[in-house]
N, C-alpha and C. Protein backbone atom coordinates (compact mmCIF):
# COMPACT_ATOMS: atom_id res chain seq x y z
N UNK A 1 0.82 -1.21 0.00
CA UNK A 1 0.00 0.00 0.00
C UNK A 1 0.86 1.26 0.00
N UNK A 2 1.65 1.56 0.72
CA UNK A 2 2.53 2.43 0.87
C UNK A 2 3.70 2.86 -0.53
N UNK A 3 3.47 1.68 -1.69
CA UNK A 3 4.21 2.24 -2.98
C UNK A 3 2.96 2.61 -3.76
N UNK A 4 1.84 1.96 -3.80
CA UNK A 4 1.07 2.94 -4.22
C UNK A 4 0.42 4.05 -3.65
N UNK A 5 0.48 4.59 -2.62
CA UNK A 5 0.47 6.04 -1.85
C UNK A 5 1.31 7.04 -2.37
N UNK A 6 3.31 6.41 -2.38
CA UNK A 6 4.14 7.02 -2.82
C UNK A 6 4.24 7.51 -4.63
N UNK A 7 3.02 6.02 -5.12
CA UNK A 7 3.19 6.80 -6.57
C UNK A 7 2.39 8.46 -7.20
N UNK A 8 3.31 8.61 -7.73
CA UNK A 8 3.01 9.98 -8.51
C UNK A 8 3.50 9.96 -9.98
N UNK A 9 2.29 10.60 -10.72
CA UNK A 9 2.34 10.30 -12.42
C UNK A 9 3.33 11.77 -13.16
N UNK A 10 3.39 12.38 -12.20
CA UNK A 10 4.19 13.81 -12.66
C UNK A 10 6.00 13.17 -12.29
N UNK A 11 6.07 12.67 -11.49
CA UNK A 11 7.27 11.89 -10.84
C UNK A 11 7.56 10.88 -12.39
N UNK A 12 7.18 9.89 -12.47
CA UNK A 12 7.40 8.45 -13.16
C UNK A 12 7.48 9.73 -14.36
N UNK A 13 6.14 10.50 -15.14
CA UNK A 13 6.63 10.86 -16.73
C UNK A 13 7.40 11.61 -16.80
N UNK A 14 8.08 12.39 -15.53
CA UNK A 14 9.63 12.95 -15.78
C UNK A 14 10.82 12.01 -15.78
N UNK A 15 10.53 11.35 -15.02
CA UNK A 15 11.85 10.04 -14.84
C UNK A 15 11.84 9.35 -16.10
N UNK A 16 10.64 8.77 -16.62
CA UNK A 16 10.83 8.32 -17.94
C UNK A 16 11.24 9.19 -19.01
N UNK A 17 10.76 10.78 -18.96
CA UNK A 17 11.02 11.38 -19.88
C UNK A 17 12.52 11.21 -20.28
N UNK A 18 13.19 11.56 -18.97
CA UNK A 18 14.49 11.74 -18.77
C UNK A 18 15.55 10.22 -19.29
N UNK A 19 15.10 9.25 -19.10
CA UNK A 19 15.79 7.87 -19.20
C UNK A 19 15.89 7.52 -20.88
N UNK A 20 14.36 8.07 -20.90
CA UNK A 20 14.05 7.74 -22.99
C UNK A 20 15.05 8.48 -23.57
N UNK A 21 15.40 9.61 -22.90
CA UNK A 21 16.35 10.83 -23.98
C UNK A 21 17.45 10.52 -23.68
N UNK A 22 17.66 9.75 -22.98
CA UNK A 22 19.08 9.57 -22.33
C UNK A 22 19.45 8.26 -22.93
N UNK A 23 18.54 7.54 -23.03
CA UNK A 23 19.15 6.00 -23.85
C UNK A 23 18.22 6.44 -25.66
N UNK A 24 18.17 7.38 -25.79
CA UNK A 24 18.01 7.81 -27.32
C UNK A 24 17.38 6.58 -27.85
N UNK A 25 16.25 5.96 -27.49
CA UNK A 25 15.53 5.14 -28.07
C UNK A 25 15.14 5.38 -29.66
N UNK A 26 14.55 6.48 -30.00
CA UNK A 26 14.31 6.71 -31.35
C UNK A 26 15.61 7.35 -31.89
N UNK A 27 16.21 7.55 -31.42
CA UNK A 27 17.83 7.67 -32.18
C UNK A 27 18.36 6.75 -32.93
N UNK A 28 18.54 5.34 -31.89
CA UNK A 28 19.09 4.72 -32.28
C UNK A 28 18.32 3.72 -32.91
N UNK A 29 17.57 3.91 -33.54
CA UNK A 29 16.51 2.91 -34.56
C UNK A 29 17.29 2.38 -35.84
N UNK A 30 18.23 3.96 -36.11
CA UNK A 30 19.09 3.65 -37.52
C UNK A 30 20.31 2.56 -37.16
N UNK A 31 20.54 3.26 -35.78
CA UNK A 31 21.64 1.92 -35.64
C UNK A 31 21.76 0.47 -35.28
N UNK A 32 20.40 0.55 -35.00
CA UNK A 32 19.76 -0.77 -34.61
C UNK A 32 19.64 -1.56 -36.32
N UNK A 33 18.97 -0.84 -37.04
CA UNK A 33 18.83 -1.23 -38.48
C UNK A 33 19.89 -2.08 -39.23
N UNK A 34 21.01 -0.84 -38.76
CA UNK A 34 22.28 -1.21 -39.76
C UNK A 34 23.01 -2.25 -39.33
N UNK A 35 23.28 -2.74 -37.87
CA UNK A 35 23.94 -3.54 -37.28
C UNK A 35 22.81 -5.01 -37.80
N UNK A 36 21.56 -5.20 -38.11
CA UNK A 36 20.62 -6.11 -38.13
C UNK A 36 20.80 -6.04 -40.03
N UNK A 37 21.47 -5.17 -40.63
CA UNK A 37 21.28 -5.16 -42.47
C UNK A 37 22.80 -6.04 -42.14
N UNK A 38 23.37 -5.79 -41.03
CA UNK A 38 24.67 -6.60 -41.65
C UNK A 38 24.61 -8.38 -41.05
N UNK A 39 23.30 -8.55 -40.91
CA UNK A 39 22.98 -10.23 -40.35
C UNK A 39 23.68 -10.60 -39.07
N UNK A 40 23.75 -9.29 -38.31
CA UNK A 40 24.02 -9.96 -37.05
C UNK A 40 22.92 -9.86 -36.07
N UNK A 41 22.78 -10.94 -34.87
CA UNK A 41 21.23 -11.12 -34.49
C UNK A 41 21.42 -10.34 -33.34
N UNK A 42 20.05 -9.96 -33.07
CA UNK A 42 19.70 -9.06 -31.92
C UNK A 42 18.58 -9.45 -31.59
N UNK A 43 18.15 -9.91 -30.03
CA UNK A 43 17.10 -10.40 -29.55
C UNK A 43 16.58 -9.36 -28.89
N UNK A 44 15.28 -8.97 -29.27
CA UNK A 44 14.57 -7.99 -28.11
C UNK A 44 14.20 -8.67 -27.04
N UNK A 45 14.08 -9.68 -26.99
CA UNK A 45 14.01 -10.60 -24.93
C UNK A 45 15.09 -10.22 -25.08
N UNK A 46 15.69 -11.12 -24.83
CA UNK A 46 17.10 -10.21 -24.27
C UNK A 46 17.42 -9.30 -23.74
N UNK A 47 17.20 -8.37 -24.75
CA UNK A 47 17.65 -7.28 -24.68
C UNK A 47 17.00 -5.99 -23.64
N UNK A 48 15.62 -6.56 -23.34
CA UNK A 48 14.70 -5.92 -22.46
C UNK A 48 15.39 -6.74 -20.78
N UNK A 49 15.48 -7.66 -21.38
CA UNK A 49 16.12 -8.89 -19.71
C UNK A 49 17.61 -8.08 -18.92
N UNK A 50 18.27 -8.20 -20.26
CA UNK A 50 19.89 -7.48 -19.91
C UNK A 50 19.13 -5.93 -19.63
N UNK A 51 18.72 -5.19 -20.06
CA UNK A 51 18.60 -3.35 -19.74
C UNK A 51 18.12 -3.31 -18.23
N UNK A 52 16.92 -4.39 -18.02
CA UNK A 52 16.38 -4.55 -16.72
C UNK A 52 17.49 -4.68 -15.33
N UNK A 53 17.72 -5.81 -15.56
CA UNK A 53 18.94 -6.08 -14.96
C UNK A 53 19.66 -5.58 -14.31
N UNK A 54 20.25 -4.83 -15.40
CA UNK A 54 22.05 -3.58 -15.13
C UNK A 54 20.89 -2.25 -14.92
N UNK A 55 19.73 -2.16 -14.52
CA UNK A 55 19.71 -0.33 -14.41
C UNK A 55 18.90 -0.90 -13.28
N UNK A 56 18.25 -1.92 -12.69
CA UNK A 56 17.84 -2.07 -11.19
C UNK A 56 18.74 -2.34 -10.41
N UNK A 57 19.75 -3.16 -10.58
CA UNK A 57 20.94 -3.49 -10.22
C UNK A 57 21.94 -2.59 -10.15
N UNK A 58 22.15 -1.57 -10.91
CA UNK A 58 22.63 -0.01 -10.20
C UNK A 58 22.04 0.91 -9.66
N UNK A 59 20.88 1.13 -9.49
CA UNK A 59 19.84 2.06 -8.82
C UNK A 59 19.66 1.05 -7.52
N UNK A 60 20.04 -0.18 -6.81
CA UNK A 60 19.71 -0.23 -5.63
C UNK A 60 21.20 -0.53 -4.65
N UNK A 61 22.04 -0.83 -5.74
CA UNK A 61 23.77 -0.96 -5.43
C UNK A 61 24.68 0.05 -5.86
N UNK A 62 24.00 0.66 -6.77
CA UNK A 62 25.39 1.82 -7.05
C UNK A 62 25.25 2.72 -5.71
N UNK A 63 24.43 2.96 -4.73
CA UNK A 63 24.80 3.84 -3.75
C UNK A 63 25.52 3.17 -2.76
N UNK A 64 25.80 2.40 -2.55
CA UNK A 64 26.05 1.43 -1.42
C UNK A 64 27.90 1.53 -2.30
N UNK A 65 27.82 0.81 -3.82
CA UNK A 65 29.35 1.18 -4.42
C UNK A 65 30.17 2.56 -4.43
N UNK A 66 29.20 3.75 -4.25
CA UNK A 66 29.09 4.67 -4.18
C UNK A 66 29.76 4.74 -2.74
N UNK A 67 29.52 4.34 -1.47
CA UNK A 67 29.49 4.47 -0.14
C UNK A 67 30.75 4.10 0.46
N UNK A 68 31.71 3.21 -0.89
CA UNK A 68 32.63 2.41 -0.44
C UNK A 68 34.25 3.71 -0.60
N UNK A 69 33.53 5.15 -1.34
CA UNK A 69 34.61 5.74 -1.67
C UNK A 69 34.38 7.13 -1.09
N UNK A 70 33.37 6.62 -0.44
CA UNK A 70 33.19 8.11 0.58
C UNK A 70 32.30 9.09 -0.28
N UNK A 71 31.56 8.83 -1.19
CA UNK A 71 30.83 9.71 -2.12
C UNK A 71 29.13 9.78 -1.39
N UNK A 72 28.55 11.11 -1.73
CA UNK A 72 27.53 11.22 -1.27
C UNK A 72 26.30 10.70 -2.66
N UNK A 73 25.60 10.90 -2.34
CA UNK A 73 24.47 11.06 -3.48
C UNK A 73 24.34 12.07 -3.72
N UNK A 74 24.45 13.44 -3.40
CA UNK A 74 23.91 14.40 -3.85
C UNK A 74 25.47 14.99 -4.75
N UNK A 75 26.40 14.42 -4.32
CA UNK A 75 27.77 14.48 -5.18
C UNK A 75 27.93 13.99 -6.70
N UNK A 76 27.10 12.56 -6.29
CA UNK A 76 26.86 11.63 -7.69
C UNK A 76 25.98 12.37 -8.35
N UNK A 77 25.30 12.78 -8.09
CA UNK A 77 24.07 13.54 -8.90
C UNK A 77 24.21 14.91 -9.89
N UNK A 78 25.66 15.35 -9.23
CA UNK A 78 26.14 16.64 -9.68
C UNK A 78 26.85 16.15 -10.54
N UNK A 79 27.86 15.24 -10.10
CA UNK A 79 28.40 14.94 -11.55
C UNK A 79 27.88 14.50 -12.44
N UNK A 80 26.31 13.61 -12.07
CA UNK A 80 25.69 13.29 -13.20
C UNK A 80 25.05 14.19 -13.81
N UNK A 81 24.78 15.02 -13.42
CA UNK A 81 23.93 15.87 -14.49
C UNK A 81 24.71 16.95 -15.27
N UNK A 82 26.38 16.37 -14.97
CA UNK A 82 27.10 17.30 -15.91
C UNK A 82 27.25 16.22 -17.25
N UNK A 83 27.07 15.10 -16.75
CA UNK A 83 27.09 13.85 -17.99
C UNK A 83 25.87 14.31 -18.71
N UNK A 84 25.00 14.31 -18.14
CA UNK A 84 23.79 14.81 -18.94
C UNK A 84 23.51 15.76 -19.96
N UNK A 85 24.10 17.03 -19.32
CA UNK A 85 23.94 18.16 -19.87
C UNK A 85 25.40 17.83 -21.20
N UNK A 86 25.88 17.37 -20.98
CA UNK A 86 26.99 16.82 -22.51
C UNK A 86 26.50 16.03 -23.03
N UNK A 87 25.35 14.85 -22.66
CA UNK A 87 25.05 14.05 -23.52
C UNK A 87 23.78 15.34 -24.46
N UNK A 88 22.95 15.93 -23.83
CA UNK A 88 22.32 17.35 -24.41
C UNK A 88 23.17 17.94 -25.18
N UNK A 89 24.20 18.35 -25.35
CA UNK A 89 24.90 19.01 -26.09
C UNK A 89 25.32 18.18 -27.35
N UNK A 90 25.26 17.23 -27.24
CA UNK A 90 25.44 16.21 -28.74
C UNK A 90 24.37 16.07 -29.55
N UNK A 91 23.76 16.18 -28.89
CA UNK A 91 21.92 15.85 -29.34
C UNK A 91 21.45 16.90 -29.80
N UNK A 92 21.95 18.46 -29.33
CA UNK A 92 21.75 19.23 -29.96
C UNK A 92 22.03 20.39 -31.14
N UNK A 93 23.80 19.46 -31.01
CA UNK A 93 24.68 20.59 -31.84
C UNK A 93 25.10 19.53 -32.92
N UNK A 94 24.92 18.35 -32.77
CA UNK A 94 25.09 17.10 -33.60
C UNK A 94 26.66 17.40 -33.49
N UNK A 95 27.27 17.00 -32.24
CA UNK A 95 28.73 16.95 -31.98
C UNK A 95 28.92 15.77 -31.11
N UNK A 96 30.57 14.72 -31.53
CA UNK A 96 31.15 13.94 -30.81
C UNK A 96 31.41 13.96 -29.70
N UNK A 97 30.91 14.15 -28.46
CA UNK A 97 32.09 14.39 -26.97
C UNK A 97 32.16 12.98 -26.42
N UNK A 98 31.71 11.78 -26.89
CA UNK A 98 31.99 10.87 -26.45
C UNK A 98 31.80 9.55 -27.57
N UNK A 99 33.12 8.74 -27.42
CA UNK A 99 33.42 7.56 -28.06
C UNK A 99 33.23 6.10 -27.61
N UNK A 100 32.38 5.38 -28.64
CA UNK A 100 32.22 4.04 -28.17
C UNK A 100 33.42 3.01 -28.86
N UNK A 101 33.21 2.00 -28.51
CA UNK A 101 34.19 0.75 -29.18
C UNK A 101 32.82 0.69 -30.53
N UNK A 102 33.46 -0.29 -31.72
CA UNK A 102 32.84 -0.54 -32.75
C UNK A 102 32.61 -2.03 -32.88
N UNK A 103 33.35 -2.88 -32.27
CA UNK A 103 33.61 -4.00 -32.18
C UNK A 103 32.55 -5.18 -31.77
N UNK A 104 32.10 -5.79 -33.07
CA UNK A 104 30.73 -6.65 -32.54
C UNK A 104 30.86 -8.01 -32.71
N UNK A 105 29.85 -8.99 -32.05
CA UNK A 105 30.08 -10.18 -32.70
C UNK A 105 28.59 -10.37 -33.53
N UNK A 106 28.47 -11.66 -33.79
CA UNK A 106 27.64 -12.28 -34.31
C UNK A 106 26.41 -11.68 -33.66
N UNK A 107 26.48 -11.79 -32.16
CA UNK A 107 25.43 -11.76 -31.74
C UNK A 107 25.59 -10.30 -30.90
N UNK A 108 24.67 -9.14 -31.07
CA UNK A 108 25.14 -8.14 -30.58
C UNK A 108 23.78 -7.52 -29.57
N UNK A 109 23.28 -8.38 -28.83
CA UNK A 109 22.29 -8.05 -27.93
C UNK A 109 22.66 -6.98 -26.48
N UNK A 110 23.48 -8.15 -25.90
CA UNK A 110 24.39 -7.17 -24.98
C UNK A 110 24.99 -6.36 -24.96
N UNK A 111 26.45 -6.37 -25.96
CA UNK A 111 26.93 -5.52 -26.50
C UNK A 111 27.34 -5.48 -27.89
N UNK A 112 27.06 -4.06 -28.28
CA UNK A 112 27.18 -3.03 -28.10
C UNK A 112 25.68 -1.95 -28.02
N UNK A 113 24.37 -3.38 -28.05
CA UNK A 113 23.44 -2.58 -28.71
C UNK A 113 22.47 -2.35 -26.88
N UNK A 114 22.77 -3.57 -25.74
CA UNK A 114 22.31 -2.71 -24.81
C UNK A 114 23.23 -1.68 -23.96
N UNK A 115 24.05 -2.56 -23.73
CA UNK A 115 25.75 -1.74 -23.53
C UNK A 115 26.60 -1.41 -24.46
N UNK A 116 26.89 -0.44 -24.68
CA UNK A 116 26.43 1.02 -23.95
C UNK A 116 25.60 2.03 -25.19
N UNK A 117 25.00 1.35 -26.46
CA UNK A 117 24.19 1.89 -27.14
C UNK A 117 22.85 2.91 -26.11
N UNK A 118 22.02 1.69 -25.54
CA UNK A 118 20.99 1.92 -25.32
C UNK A 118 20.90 2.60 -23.54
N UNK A 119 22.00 1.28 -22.83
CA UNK A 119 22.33 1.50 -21.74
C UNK A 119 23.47 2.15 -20.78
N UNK A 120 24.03 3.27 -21.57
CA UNK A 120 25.50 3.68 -21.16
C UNK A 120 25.62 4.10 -20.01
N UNK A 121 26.82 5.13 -19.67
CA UNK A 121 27.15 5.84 -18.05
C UNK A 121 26.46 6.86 -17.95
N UNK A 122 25.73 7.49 -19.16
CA UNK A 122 24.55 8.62 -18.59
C UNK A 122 23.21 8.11 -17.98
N UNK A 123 22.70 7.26 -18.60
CA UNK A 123 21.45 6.40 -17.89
C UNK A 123 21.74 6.00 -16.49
N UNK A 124 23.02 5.08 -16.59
CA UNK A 124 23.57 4.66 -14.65
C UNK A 124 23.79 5.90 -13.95
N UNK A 125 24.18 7.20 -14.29
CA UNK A 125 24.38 8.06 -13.75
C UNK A 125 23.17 8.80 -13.52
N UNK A 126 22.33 9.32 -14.21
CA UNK A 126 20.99 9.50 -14.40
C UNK A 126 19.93 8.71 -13.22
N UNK A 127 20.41 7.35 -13.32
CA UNK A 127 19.29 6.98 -12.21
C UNK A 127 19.44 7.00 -10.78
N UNK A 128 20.86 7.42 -10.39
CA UNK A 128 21.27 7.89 -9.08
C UNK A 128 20.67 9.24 -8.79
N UNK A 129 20.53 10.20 -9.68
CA UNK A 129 20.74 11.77 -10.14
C UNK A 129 18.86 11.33 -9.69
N UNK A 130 18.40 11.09 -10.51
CA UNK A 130 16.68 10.84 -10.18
C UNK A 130 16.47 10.59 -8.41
N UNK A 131 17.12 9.42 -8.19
CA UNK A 131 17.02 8.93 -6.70
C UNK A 131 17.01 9.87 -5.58
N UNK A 132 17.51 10.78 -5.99
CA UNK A 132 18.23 11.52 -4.99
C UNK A 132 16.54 12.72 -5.28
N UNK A 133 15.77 12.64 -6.08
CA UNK A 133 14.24 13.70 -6.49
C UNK A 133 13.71 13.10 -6.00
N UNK A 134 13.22 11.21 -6.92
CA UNK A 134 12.13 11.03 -6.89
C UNK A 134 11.60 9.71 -5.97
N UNK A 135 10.59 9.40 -5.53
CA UNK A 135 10.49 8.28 -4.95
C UNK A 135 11.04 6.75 -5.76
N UNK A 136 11.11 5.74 -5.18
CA UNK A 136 11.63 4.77 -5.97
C UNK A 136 11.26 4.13 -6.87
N UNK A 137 9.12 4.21 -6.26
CA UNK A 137 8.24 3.12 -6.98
C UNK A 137 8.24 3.99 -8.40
N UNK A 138 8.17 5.51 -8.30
CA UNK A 138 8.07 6.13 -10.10
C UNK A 138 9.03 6.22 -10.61
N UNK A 139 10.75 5.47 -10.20
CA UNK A 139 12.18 5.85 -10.85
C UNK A 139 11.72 4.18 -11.54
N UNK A 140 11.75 3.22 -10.38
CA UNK A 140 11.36 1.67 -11.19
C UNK A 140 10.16 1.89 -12.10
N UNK A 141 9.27 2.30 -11.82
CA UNK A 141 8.33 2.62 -13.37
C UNK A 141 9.09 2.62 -14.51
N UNK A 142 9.10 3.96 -14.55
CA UNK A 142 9.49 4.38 -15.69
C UNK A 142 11.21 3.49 -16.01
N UNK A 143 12.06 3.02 -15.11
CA UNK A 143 12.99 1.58 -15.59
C UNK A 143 12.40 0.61 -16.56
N UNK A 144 10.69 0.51 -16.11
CA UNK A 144 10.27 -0.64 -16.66
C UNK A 144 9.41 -0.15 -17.82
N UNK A 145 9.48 1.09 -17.98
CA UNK A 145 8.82 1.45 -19.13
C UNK A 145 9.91 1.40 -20.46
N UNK A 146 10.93 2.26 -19.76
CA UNK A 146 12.14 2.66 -21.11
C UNK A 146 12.26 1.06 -21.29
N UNK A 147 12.80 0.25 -20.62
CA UNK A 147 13.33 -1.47 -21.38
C UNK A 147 12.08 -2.12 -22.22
N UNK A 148 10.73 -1.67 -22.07
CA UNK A 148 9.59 -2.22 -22.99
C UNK A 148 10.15 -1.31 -23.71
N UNK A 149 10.20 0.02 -23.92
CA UNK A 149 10.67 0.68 -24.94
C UNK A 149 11.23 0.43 -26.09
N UNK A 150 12.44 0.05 -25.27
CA UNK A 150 13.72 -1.00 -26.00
C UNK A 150 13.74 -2.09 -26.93
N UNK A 151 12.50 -3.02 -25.90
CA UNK A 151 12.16 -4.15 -26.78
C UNK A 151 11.10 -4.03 -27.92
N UNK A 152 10.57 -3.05 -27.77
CA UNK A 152 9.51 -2.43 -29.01
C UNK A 152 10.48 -1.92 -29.74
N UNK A 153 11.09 -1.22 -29.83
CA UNK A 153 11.87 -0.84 -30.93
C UNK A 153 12.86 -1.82 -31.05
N UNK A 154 13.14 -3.02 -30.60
CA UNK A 154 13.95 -3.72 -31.56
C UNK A 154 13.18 -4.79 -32.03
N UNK A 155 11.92 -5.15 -31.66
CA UNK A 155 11.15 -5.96 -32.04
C UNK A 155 10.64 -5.62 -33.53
N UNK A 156 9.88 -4.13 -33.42
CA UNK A 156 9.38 -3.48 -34.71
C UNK A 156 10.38 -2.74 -35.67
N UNK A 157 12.06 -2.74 -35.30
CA UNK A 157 12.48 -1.38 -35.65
C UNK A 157 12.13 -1.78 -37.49
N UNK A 158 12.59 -2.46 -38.15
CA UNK A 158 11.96 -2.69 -39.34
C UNK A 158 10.61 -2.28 -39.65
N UNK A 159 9.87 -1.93 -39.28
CA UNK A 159 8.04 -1.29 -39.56
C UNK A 159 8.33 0.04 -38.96
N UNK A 160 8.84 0.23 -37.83
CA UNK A 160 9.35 1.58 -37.41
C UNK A 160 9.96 2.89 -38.58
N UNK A 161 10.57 2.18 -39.55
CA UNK A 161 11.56 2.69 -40.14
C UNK A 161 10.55 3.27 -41.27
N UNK A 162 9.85 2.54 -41.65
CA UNK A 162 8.25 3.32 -42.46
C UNK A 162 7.99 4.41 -41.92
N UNK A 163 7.37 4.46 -40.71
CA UNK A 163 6.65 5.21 -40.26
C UNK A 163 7.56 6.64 -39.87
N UNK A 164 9.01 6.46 -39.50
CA UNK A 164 10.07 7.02 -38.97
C UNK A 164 11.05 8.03 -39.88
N UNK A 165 10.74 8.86 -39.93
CA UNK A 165 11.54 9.78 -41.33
C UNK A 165 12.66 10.09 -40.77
N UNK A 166 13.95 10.42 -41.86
CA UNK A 166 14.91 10.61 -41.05
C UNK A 166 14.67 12.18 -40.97
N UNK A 167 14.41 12.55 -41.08
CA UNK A 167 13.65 13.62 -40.55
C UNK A 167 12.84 14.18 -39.19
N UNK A 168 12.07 13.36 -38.84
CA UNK A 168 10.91 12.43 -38.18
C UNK A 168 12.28 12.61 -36.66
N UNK A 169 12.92 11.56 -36.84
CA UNK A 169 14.09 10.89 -35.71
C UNK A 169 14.20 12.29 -35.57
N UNK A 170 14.92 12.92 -36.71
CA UNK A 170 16.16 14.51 -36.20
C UNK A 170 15.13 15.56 -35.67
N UNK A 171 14.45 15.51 -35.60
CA UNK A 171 13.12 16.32 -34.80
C UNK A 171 13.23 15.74 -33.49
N UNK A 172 12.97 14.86 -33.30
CA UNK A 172 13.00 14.15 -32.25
C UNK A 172 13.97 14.47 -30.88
N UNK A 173 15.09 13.79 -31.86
CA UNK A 173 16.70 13.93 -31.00
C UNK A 173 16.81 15.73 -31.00
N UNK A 174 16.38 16.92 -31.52
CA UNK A 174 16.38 17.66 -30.96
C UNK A 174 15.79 18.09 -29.61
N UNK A 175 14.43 17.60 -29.75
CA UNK A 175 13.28 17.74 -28.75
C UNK A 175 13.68 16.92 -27.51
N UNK A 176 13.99 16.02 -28.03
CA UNK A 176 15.06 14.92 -26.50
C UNK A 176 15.96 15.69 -26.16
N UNK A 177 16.79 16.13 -26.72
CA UNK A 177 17.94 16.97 -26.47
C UNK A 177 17.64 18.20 -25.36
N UNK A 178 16.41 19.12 -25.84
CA UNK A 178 16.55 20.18 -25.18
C UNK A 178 15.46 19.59 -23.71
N UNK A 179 15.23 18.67 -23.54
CA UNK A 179 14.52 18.49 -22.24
C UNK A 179 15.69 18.24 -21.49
N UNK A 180 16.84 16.91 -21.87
CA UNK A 180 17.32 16.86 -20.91
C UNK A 180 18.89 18.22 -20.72
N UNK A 181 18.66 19.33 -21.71
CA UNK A 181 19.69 20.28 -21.07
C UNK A 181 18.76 20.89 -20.17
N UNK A 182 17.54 21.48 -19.78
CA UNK A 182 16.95 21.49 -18.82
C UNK A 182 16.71 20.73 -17.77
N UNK A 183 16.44 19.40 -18.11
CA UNK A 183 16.65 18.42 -16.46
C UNK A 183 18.26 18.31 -15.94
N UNK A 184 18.76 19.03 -16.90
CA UNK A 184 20.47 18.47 -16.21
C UNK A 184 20.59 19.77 -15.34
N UNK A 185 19.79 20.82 -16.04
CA UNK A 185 20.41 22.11 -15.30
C UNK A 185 19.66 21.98 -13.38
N UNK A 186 18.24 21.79 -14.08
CA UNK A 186 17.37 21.44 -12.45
C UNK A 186 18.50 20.53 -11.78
N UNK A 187 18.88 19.54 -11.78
CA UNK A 187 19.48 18.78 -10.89
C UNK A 187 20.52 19.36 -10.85
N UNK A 188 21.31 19.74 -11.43
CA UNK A 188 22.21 20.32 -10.92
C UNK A 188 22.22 21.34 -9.63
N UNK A 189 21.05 22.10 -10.06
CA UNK A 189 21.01 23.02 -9.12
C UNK A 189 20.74 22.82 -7.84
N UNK A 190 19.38 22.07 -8.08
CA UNK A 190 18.75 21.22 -6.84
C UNK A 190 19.79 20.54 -5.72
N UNK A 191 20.62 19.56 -6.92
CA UNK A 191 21.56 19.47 -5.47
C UNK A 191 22.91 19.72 -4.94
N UNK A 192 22.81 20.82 -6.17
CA UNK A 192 23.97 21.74 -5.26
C UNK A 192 23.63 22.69 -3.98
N UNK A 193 22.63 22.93 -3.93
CA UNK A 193 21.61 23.34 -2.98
C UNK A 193 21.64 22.73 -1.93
N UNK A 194 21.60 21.34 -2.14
CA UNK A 194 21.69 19.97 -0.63
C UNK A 194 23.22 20.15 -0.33
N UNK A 195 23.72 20.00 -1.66
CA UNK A 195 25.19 19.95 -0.87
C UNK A 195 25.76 20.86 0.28
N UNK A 196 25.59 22.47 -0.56
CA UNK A 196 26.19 23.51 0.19
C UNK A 196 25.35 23.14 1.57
N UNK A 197 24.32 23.41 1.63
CA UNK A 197 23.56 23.12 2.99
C UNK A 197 24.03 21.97 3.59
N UNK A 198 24.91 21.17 3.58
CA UNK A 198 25.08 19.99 4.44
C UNK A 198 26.45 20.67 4.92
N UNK A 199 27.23 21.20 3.87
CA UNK A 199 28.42 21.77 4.12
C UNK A 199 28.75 22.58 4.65
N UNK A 200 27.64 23.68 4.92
CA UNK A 200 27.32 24.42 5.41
C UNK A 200 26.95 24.52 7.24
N UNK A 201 25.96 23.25 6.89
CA UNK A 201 25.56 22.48 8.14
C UNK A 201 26.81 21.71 9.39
């Protein structure tokens, strides 16, 4: 009773807002395409199983890994939302600030297409950065919304790609873009706010 008391729908569609733009779901539709035109397989189970996984599994242990180096949460959160606000800046100026490996196999479910395509260090960083706002039951929501996400777009991305202009996407990844240089700036602020006040304190 008490997680549904704690839920709130303004909570979960910011947290999701924030996770979708951050793992560029309709971004990466093209790259999902091209890695699948070159016959290598990609399972959407999977791939919804593995995203689940590694982003509940750091949202209830990364603070505790976090704890082992003397870091606060409201520390993690600052640096994350400077990850953020750079992953915003790519999205919006269509610029490089960060490099992946290229290197795939046969089978590219895990990696490179949930790690770190879909699932990189802004999302893990991101869901600490949330923790530290929102209650838990609307941060796991919306966890469990973006990985259906995931698996819808790799299930459909072929019918997607109809409907999906590249046009269509670059609209998109702008509009993703400029929410989260605004959620990076709120958190930032927000808990630099906790910080000084503790420091202060």
């Amino acid at each position: 009773m008490s997680f549904i008391s704690e839920f709130s729908m303004r909570e979960f569609m910011s947290a999701f807002v924030v996770l979708l733009a951050i793992c560029d779901v309709p971004g990466n539709i093209p790259i999902v395409l091209n890695i699948q035109n070159k016959g290598i397989h990609i399972s959407a189970r999977r791939a919804f199983l593995y995203a689940l996984i590694m982003m509940v599994s750091f949202f209830y242990a990364g603070e505790a890994f976090l704890n082992l180096f003397g870091v606060d949460i409201s520390s993690f959160a600052i640096a994350g939302s400077l990850i953020i606000f750079l992953i915003s800046l790519e999205m919006i100026l269509d610029i490089n600030l960060f490099c992946e490996g290229t290197e795939i196999s046969n089978d590219a479910t895990l990696v490179p297409v949930v790690f770190p395509l879909f699932i990189g260090a802004g999302v893990l960083t991101a869901l600490l950065s949330l923790r530290s706002q929102y209650q838990d039951i609307n941060i796991l929501l919306a966890v469990l919304a973006n990985c259906a996400a995931i698996y819808v777009t790799i299930r459909l991305s072929r019918i997607l790609k109809r409907f999906l202009s590249p046009a269509s996407m670059y609209v998109l990844k702008k509009f993703f873009g400029m929410v989260l240089l605004a959620i990076s700036v709120k958190l930032f602020i927000t808990n630099l706010t906790v910080l000084l006040a503790s420091v202060q304190g």
